[in-house]
N, C-alpha and C. Protein backbone atom coordinates (compact mmCIF):
# COMPACT_ATOMS: atom_id res chain seq x y z
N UNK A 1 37.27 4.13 -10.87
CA UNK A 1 36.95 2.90 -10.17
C UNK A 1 35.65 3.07 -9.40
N UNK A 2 34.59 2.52 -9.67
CA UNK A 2 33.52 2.17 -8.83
C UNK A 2 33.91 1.88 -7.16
N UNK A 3 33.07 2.85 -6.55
CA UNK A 3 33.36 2.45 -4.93
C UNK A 3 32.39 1.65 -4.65
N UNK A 4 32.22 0.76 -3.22
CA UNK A 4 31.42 0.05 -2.63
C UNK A 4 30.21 0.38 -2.21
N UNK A 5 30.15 1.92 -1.59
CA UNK A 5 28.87 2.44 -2.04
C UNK A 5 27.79 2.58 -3.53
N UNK A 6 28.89 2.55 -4.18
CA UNK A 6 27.81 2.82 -5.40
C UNK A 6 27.76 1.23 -5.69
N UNK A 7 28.43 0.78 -5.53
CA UNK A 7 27.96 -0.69 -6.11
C UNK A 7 26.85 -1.05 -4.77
N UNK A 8 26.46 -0.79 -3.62
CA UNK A 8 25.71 -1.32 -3.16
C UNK A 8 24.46 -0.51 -3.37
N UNK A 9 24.60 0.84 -3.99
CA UNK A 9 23.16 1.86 -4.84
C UNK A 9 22.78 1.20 -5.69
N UNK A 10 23.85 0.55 -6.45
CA UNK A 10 23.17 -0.22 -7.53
C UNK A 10 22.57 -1.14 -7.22
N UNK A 11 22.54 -1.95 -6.38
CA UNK A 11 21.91 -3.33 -6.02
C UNK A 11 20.48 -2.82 -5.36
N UNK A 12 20.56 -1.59 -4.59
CA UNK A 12 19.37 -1.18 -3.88
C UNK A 12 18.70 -0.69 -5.29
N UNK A 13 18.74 0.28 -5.74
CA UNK A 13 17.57 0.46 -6.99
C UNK A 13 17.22 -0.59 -8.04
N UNK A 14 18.13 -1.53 -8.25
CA UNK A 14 17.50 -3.06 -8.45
C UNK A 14 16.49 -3.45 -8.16
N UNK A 15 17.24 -3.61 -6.72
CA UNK A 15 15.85 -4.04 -5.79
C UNK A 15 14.24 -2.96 -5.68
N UNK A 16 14.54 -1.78 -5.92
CA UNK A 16 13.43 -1.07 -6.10
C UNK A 16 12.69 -1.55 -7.16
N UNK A 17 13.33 -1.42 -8.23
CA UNK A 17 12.95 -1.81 -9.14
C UNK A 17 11.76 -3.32 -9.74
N UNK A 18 12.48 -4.26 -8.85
CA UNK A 18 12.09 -5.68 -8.55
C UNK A 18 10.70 -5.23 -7.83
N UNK A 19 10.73 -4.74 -6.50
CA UNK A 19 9.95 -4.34 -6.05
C UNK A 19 8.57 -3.91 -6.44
N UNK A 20 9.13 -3.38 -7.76
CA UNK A 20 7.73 -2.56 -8.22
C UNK A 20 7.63 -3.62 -9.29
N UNK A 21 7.88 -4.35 -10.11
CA UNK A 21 7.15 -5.41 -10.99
C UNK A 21 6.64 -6.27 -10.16
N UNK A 22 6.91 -7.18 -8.79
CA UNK A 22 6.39 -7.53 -7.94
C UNK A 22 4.95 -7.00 -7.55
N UNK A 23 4.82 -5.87 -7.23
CA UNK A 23 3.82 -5.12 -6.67
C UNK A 23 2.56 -5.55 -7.69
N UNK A 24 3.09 -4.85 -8.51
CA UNK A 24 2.09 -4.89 -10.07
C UNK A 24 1.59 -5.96 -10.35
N UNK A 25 2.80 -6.93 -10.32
CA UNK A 25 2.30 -8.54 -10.65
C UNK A 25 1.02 -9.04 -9.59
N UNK A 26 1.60 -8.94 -8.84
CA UNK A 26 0.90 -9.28 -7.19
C UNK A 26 -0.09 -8.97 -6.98
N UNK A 27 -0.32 -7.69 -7.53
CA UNK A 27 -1.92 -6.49 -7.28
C UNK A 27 -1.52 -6.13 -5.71
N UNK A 28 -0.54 -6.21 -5.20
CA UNK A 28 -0.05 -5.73 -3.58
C UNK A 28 0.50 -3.89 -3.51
N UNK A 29 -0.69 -3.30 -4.30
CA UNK A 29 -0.38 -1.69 -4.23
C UNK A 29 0.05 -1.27 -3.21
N UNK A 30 -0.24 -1.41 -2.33
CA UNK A 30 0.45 -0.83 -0.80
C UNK A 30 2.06 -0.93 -0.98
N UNK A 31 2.52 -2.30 -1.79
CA UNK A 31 4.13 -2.69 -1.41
C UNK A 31 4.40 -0.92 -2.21
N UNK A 32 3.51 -0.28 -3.77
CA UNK A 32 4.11 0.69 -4.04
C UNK A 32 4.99 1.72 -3.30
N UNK A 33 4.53 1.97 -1.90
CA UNK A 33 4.66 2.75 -1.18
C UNK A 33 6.33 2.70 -0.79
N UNK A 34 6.78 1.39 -1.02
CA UNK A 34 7.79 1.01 -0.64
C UNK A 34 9.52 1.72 -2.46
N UNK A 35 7.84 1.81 -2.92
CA UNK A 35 9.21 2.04 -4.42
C UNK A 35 9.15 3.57 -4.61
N UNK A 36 7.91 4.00 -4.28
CA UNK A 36 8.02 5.55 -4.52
C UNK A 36 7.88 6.34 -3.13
N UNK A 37 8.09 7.75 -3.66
CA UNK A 37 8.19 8.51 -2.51
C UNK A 37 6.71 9.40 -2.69
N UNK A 38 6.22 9.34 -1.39
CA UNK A 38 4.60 10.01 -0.82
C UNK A 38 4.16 11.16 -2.09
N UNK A 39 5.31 12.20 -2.59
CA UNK A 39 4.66 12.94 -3.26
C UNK A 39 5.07 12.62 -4.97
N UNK A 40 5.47 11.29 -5.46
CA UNK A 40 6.22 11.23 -6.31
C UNK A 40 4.80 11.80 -7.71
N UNK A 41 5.20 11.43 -9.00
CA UNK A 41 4.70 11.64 -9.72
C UNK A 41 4.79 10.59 -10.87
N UNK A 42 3.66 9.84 -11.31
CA UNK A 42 3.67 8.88 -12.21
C UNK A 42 3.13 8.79 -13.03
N UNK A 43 3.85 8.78 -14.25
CA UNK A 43 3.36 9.20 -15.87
C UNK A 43 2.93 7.48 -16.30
N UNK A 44 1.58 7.16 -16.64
CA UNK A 44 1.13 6.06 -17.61
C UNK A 44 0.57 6.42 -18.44
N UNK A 45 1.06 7.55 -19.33
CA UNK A 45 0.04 8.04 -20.19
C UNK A 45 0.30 7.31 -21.69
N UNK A 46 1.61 6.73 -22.10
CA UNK A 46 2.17 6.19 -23.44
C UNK A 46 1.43 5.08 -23.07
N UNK A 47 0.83 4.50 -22.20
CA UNK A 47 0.17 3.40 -22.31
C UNK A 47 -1.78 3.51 -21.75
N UNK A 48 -2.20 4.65 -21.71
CA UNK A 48 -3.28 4.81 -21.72
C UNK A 48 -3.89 5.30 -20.66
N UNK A 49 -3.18 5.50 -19.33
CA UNK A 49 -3.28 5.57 -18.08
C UNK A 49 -3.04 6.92 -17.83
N UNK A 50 -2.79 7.26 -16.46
CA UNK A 50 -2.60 8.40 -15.66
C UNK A 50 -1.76 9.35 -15.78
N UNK A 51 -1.54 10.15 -15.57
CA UNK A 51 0.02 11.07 -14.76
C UNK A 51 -0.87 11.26 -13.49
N UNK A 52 -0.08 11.22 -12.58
CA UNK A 52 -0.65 11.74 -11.36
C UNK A 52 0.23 11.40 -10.29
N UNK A 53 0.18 11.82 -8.91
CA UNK A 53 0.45 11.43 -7.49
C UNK A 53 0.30 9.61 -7.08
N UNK A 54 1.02 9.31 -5.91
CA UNK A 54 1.14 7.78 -6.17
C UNK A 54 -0.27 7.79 -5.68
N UNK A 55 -0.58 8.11 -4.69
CA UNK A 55 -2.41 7.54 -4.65
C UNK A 55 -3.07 7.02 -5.81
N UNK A 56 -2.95 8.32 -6.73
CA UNK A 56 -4.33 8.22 -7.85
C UNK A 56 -3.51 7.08 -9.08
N UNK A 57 -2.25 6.95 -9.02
CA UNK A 57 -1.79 5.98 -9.75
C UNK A 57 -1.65 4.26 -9.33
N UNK A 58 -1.93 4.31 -7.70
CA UNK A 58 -1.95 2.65 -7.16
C UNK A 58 -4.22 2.56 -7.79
N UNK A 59 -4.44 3.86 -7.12
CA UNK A 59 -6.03 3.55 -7.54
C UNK A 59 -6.12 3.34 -9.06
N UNK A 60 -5.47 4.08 -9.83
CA UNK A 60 -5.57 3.31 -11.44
C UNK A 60 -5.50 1.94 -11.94
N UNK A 61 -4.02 1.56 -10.86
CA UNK A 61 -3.47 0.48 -11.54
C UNK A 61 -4.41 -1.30 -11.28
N UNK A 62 -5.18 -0.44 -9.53
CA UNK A 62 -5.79 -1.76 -9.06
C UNK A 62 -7.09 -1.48 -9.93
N UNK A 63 -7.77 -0.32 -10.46
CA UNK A 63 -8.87 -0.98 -10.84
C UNK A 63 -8.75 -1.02 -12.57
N UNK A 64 -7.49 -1.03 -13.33
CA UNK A 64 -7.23 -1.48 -14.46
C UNK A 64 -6.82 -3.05 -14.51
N UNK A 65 -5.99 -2.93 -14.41
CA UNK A 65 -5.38 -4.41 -13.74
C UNK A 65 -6.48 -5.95 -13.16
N UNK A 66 -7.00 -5.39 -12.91
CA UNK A 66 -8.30 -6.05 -12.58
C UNK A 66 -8.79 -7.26 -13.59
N UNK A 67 -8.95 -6.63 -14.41
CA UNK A 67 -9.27 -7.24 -15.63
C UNK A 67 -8.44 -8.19 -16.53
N UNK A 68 -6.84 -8.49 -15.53
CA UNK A 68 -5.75 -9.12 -16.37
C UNK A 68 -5.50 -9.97 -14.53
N UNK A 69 -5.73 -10.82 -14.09
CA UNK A 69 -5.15 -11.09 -12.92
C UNK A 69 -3.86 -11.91 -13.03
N UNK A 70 -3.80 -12.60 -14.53
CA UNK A 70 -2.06 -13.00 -14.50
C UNK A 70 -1.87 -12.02 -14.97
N UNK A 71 -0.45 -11.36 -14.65
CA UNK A 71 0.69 -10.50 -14.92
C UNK A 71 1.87 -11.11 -14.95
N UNK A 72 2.80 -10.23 -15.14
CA UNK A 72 3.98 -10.77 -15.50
C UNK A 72 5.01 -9.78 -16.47
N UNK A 73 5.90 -8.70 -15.31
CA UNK A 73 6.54 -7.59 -15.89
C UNK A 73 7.66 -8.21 -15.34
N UNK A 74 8.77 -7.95 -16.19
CA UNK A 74 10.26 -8.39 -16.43
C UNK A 74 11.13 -7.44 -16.69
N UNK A 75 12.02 -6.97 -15.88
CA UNK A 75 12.84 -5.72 -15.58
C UNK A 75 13.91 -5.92 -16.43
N UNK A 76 14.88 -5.71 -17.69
CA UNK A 76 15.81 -5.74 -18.31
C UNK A 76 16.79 -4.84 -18.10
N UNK A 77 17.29 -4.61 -19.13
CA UNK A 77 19.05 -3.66 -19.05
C UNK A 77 18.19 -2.19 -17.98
N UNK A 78 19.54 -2.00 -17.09
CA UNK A 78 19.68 -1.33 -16.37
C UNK A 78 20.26 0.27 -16.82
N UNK A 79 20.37 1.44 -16.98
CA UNK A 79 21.21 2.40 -16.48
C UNK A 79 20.73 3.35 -15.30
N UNK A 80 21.80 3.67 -15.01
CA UNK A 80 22.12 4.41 -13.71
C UNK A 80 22.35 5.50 -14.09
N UNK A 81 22.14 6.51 -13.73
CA UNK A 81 23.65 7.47 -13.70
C UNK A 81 22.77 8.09 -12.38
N UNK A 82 24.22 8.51 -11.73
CA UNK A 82 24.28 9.29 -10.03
C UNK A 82 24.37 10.64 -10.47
N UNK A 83 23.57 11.33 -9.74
CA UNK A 83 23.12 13.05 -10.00
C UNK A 83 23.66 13.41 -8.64
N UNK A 84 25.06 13.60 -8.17
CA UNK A 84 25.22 14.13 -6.81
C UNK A 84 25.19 12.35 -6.07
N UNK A 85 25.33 12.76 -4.93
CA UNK A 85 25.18 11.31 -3.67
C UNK A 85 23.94 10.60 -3.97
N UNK A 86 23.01 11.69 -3.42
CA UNK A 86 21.48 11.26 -3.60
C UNK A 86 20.44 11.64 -4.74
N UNK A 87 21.04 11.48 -5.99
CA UNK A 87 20.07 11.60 -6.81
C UNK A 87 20.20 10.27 -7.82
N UNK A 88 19.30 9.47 -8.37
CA UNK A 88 20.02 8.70 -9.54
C UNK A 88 18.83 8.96 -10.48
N UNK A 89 19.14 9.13 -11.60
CA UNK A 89 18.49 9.01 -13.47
C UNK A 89 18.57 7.65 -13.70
N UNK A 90 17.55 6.49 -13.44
CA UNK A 90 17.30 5.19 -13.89
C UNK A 90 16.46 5.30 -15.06
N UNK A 91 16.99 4.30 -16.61
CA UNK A 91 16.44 3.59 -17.04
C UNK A 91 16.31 2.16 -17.63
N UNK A 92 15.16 1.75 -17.41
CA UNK A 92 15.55 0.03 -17.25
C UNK A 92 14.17 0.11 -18.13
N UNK A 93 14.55 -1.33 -19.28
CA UNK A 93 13.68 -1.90 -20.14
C UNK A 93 12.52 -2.51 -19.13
N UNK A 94 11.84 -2.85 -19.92
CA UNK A 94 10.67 -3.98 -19.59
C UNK A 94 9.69 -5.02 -20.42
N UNK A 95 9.42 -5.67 -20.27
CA UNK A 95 8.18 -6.41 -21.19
C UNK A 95 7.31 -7.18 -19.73
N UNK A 96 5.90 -7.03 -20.47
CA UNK A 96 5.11 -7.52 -19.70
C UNK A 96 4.11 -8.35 -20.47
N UNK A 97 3.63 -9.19 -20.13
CA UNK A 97 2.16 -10.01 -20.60
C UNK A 97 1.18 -9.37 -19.08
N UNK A 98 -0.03 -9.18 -19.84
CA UNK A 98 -1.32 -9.51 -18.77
C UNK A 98 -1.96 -10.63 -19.68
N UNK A 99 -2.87 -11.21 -18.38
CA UNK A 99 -3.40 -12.28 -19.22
C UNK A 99 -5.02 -11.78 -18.27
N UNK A 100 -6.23 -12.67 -19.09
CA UNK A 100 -7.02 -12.81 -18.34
C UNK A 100 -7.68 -13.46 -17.69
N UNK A 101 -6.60 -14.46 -17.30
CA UNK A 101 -6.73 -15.78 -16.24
C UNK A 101 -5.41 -16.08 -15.99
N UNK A 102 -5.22 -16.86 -14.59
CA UNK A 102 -4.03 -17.08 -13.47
C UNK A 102 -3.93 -18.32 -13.98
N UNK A 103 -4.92 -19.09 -14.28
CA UNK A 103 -5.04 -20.53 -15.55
C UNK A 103 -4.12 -20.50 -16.48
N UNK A 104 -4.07 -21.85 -16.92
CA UNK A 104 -2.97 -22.05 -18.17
C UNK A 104 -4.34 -21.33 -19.37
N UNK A 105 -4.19 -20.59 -20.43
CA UNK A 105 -4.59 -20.33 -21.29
C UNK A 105 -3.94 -20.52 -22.74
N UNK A 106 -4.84 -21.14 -23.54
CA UNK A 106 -4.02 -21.04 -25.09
C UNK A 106 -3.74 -20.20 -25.14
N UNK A 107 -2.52 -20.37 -26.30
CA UNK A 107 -1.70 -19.20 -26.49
C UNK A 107 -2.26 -18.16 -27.50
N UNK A 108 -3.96 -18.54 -28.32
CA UNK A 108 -4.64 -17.52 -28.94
C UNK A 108 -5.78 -17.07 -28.15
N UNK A 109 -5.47 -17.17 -26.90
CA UNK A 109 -6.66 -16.40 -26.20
C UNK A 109 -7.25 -15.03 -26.24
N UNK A 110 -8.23 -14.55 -26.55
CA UNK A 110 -8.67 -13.33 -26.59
C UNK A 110 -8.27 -12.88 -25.40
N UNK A 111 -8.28 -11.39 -25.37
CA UNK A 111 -7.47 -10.62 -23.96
C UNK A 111 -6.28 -10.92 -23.41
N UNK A 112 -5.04 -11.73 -24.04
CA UNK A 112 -3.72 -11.34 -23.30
C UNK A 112 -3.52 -10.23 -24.33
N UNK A 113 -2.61 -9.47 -23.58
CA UNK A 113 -1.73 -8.47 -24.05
C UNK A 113 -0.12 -9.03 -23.61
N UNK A 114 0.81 -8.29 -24.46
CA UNK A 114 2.21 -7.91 -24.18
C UNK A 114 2.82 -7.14 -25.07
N UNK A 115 3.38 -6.77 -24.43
CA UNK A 115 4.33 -5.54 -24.69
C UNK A 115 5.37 -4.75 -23.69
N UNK A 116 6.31 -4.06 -23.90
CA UNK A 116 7.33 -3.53 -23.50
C UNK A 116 7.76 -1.85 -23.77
N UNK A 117 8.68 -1.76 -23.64
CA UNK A 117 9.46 -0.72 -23.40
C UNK A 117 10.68 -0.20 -22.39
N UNK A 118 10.11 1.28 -22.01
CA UNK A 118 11.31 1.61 -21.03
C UNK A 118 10.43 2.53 -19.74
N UNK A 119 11.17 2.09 -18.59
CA UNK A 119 10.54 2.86 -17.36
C UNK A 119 11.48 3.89 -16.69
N UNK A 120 11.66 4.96 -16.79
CA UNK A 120 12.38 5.95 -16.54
C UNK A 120 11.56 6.82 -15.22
N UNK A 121 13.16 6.55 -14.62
CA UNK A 121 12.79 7.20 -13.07
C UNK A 121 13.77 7.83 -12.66
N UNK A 122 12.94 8.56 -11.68
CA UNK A 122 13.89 9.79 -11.18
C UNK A 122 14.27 9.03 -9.45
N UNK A 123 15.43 8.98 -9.54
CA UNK A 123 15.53 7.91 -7.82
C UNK A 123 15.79 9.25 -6.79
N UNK A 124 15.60 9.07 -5.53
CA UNK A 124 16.02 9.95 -4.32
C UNK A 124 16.53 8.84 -3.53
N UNK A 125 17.75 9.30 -2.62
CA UNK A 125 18.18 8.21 -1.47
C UNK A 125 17.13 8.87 -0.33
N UNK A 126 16.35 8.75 0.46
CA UNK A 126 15.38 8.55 1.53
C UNK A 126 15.88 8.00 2.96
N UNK A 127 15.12 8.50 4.10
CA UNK A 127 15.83 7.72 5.12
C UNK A 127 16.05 6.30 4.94
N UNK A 128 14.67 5.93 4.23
CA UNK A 128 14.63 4.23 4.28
C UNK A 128 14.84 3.64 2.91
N UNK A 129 15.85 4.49 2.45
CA UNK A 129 16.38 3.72 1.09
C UNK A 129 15.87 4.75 -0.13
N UNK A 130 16.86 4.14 -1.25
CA UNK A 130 16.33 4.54 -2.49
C UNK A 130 14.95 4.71 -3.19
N UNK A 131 14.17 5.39 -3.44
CA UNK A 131 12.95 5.43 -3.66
C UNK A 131 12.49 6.11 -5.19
N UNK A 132 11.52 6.20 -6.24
CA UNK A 132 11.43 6.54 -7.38
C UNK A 132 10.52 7.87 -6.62
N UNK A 133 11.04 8.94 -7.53
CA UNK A 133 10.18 10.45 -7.41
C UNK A 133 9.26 10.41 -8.49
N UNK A 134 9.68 10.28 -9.64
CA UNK A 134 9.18 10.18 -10.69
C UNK A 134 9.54 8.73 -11.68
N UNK A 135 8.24 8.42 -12.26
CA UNK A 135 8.19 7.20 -13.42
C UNK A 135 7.78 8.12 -14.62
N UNK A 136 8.47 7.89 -15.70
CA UNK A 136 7.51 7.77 -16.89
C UNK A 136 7.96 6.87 -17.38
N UNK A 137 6.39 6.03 -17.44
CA UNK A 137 6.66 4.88 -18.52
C UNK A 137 6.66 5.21 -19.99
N UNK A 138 7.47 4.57 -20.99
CA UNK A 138 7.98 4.94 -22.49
C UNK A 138 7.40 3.19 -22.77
N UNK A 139 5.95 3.72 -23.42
CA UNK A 139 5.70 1.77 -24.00
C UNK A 139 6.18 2.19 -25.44
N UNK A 140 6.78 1.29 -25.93
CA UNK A 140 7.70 1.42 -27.00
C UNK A 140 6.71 -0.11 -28.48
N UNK A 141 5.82 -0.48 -27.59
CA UNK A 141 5.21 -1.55 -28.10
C UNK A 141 4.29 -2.11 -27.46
N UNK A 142 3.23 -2.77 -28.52
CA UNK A 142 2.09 -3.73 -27.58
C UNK A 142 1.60 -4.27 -28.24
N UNK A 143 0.98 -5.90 -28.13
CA UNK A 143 0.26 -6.39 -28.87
C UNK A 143 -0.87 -6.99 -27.92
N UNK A 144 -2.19 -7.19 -28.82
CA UNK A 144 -3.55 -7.86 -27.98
C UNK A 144 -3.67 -8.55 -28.96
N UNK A 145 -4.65 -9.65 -28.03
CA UNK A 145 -5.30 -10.45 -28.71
C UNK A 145 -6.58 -10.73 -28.19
């Protein structure tokens, strides 16, 4: 039987989760701070990007990102599993569009992208909540135009 704690872990790494497609969408890198932990480690390399510390990965993302100011990442199926009290093994799907306007754009516009996959994280419980140690993103797909 699921206890009330873990059902309320689950709702908090949700919310982490939410958190960080928010961020991304938003271009509000600072909120990152709120999903990972100071020394975490973040793999964007299946999609062209970094491994590195959260610094050098919020500095990637704002000056990649740049170039797509609509976004739009969508968090899907969830797993959990609890490693001890405070550890959890998250992985949760995703699909995202960037676009390169916040404008309505035809739907054959040069420069949107989308694509998906899976974001796999390593969770810690923290004083101030659940937090990701580690991401690797798994892009499993992408298309441009």
């Amino acid at each position: 039987m699921t206890s009330m704690t873990e059902i309320a872990d689950r709702l908090e790494i949700a919310d982490v989760l939410a958190r960080y497609a928010y961020a991304v969408d938003s271009g509000d890198w600072d909120r990152l701070d709120s999903v990972f932990t100071e020394d975490a480690l973040i793999d964007y390399t299946s999609a062209g990007g970094v491994r590195g510390p959260r610094e050098e990965a919020k500095a990637w993302l704002a000056d990649v990102l740049r170039h797509w100011p609509g976004r739009l990442h969508l968090i899907g199926a969830m797993s959990i599993r609890f490693e001890g009290g405070d550890e959890a093994v998250v992985a949760a799907s995703f699909a995202d569009t960037l676009s390169p306007s916040r404008e309505a754009v035809a739907a054959d516009t040069s420069g949107v992208i989308q694509g998906g996959g899976w974001y796999h994280h390593r969770m810690v419980r923290t004083p101030s909540g659940w937090r990701s140690r580690e991401l690797v993103e798994e892009q499993t797909w992408r298309t441009m135009r």
